[in-house]
N, C-alpha and C. Protein backbone atom coordinates (compact mmCIF):
# COMPACT_ATOMS: atom_id res chain seq x y z
N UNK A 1 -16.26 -3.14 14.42
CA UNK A 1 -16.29 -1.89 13.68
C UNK A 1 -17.70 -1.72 13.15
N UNK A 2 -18.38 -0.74 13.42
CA UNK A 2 -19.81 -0.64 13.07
C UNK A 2 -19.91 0.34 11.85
N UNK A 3 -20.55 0.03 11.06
CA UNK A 3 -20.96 1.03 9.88
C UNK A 3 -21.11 2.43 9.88
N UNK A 4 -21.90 2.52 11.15
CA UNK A 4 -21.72 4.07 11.51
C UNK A 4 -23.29 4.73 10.96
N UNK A 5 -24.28 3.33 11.07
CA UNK A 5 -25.67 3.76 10.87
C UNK A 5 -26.42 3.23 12.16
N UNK A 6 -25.23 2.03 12.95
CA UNK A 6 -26.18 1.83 13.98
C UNK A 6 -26.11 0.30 13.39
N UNK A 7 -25.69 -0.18 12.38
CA UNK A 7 -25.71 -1.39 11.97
C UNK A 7 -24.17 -2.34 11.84
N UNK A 8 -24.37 -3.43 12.63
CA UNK A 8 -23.39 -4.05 12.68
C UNK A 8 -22.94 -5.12 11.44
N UNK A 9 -21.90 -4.85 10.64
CA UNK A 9 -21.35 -5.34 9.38
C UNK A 9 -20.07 -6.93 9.85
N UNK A 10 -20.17 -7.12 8.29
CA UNK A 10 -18.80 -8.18 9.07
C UNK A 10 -17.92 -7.43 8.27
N UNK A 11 -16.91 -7.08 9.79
CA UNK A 11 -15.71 -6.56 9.25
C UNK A 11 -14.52 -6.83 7.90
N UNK A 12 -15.18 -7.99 7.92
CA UNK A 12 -14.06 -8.62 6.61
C UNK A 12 -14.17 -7.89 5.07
N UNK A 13 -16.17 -7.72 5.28
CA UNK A 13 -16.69 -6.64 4.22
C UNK A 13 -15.78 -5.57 4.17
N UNK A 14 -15.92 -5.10 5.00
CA UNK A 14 -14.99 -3.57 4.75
C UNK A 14 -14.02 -3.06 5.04
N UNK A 15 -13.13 -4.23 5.53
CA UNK A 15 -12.07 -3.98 5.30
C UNK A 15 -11.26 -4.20 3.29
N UNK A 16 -12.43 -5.44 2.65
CA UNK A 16 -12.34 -5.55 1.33
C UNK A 16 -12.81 -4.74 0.48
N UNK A 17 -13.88 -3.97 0.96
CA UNK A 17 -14.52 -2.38 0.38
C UNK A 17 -13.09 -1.49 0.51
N UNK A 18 -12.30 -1.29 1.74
CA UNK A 18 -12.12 -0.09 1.71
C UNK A 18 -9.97 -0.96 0.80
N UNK A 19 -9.96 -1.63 0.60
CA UNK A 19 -8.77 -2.12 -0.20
C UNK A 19 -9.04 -2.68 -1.55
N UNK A 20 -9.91 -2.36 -1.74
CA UNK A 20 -10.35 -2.36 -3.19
C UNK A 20 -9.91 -1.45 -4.25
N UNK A 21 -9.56 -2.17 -5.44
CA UNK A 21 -8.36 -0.94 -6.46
C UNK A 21 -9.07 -1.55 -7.68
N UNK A 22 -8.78 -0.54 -8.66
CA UNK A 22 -8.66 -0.81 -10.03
C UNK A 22 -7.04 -0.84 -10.83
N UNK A 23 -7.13 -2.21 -11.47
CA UNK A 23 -6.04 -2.96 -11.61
C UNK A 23 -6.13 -2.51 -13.46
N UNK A 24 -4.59 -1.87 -13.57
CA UNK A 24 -4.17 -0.99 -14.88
C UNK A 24 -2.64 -1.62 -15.52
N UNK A 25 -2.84 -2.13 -16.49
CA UNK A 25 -1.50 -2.74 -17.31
C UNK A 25 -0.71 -1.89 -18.04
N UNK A 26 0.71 -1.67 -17.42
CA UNK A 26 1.55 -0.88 -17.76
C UNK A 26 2.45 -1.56 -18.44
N UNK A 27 2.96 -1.17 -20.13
CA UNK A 27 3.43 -2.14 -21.03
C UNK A 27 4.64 -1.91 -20.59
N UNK A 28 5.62 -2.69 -19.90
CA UNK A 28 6.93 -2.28 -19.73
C UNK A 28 8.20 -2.98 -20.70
N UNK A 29 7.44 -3.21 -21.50
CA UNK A 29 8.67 -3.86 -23.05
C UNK A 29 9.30 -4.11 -22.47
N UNK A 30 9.64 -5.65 -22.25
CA UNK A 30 8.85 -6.96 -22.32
C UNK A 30 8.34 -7.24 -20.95
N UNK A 31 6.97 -7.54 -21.57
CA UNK A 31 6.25 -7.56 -19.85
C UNK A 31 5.19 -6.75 -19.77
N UNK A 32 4.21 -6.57 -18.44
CA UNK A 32 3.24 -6.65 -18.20
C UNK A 32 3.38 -5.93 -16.75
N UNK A 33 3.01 -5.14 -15.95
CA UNK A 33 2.92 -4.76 -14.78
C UNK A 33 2.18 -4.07 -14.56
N UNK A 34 1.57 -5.22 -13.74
CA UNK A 34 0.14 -4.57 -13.15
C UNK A 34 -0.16 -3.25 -12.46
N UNK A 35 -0.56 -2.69 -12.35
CA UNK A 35 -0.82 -1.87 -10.92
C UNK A 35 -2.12 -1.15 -10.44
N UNK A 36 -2.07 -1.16 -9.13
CA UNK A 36 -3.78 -1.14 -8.89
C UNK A 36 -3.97 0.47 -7.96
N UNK A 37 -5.05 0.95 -8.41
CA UNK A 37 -5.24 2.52 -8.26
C UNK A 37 -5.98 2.39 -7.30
N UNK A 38 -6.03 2.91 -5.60
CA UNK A 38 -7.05 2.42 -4.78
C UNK A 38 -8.14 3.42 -5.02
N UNK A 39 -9.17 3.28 -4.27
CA UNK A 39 -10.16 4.14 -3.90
C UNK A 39 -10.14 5.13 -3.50
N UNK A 40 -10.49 6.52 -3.84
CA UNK A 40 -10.42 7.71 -3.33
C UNK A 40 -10.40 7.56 -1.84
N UNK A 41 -11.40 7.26 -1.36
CA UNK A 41 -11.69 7.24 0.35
C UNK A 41 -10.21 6.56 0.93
N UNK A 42 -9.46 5.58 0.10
CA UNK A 42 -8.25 4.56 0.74
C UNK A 42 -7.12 5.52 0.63
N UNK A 43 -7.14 6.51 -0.67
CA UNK A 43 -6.15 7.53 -0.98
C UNK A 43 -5.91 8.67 0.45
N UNK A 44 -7.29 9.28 0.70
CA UNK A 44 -7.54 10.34 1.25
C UNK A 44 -6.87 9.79 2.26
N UNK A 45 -7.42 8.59 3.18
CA UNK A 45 -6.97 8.23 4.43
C UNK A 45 -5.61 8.34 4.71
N UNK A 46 -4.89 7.91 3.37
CA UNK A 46 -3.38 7.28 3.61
C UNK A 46 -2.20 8.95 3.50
N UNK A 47 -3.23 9.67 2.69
CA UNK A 47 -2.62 11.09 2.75
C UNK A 47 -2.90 11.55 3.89
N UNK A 48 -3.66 11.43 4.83
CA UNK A 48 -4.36 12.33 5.92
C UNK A 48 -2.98 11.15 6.82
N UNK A 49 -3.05 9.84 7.18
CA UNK A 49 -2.01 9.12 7.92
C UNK A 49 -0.52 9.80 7.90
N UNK A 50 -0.10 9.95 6.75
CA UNK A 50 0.94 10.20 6.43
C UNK A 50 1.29 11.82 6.76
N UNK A 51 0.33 12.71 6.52
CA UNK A 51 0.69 13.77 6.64
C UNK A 51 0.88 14.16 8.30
N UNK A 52 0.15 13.60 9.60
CA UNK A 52 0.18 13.24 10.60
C UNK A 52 1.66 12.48 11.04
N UNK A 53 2.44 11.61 10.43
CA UNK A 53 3.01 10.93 11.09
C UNK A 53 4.40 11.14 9.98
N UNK A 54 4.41 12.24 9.61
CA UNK A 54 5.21 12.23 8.36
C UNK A 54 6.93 12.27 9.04
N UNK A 55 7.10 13.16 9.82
CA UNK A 55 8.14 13.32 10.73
C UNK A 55 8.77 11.80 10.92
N UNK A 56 7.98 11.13 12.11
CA UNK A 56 8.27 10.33 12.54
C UNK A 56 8.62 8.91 11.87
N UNK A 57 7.82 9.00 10.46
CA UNK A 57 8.50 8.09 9.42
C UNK A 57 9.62 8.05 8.88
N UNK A 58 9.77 9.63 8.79
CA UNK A 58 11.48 9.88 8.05
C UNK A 58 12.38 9.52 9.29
N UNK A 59 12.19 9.78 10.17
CA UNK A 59 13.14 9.85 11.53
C UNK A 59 13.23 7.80 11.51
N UNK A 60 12.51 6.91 11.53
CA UNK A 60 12.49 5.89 11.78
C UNK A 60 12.88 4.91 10.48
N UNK A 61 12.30 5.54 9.18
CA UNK A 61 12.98 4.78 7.93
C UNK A 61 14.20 5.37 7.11
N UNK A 62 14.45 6.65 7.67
CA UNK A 62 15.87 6.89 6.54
C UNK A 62 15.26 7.60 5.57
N UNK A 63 16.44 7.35 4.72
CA UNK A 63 16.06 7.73 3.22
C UNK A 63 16.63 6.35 2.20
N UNK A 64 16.93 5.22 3.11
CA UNK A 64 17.45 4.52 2.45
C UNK A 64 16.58 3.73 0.88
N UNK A 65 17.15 3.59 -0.12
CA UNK A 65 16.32 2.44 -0.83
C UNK A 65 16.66 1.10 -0.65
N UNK A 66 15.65 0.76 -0.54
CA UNK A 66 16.06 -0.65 -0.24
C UNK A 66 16.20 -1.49 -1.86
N UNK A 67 17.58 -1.87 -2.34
CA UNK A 67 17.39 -2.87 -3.64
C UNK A 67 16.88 -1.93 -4.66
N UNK A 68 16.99 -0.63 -4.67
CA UNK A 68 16.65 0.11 -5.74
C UNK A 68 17.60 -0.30 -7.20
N UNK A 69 16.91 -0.46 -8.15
CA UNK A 69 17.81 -0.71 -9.41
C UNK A 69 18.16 -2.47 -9.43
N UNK A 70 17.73 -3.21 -8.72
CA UNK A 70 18.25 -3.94 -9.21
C UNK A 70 16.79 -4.91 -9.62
N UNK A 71 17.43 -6.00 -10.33
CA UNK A 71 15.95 -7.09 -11.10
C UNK A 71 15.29 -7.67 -9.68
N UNK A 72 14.47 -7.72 -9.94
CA UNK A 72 13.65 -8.35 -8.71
C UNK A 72 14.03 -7.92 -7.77
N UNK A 73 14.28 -6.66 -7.45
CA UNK A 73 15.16 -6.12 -6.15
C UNK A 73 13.76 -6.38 -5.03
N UNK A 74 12.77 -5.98 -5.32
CA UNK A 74 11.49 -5.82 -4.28
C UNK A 74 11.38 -7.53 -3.49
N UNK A 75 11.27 -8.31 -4.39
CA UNK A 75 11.32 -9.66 -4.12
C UNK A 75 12.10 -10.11 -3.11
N UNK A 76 13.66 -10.00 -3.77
CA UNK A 76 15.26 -10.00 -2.48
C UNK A 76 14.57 -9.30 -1.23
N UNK A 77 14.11 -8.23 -1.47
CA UNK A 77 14.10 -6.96 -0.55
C UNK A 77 12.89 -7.34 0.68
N UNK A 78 11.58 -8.01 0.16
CA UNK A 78 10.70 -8.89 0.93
C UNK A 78 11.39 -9.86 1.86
N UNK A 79 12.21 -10.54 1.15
CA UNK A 79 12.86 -11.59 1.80
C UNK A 79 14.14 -11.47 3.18
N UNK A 80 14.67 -10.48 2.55
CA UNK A 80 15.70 -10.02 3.26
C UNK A 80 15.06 -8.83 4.94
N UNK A 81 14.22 -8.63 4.74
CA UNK A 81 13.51 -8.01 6.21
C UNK A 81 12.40 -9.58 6.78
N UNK A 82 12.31 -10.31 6.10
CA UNK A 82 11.70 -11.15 6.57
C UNK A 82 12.52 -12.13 7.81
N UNK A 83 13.83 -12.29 7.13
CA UNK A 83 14.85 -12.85 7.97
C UNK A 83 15.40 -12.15 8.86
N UNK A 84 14.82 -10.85 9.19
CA UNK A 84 15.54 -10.24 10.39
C UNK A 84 14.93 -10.29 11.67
């Protein structure tokens, strides 16, 4: 992946440039949850992806939630597509 000046980078750079966030503590009484705001340029992309392929996401994921509502549902929910 070249920089796009004609200069060859190591990709690892920018792929860590372009996933780079600012990390914001949301008090959730009791507790702490992090969450990280990406980069405009990482935003734009993922709106421009999405708006492109938007169809074909709903058609392929549902509307299901996966583990919505429950404690650590995301955690279960990692685990449980991992084993499939």
């Amino acid at each position: 992946m070249g920089l796009g000046n004609g200069e060859e980078g190591n990709e690892w750079d920018q792929v860590k440039a372009l996933m780079a966030c600012r990390l914001v503590a949301l008090d959730k009484c009791p507790g702490v949850r992090p969450v990280g705001i990406g980069e405009a340029i990482r935003r734009l992309l993922g709106k421009a992806v999405i708006k492109e392929t938007r169809e074909e996401l709903q058609e392929v994921c549902g509307a299901d939630q996966l583990c919505s509502g429950l404690m650590g549902g995301l955690e279960g929910g990692i685990h449980a597509v991992r084993e499939l």
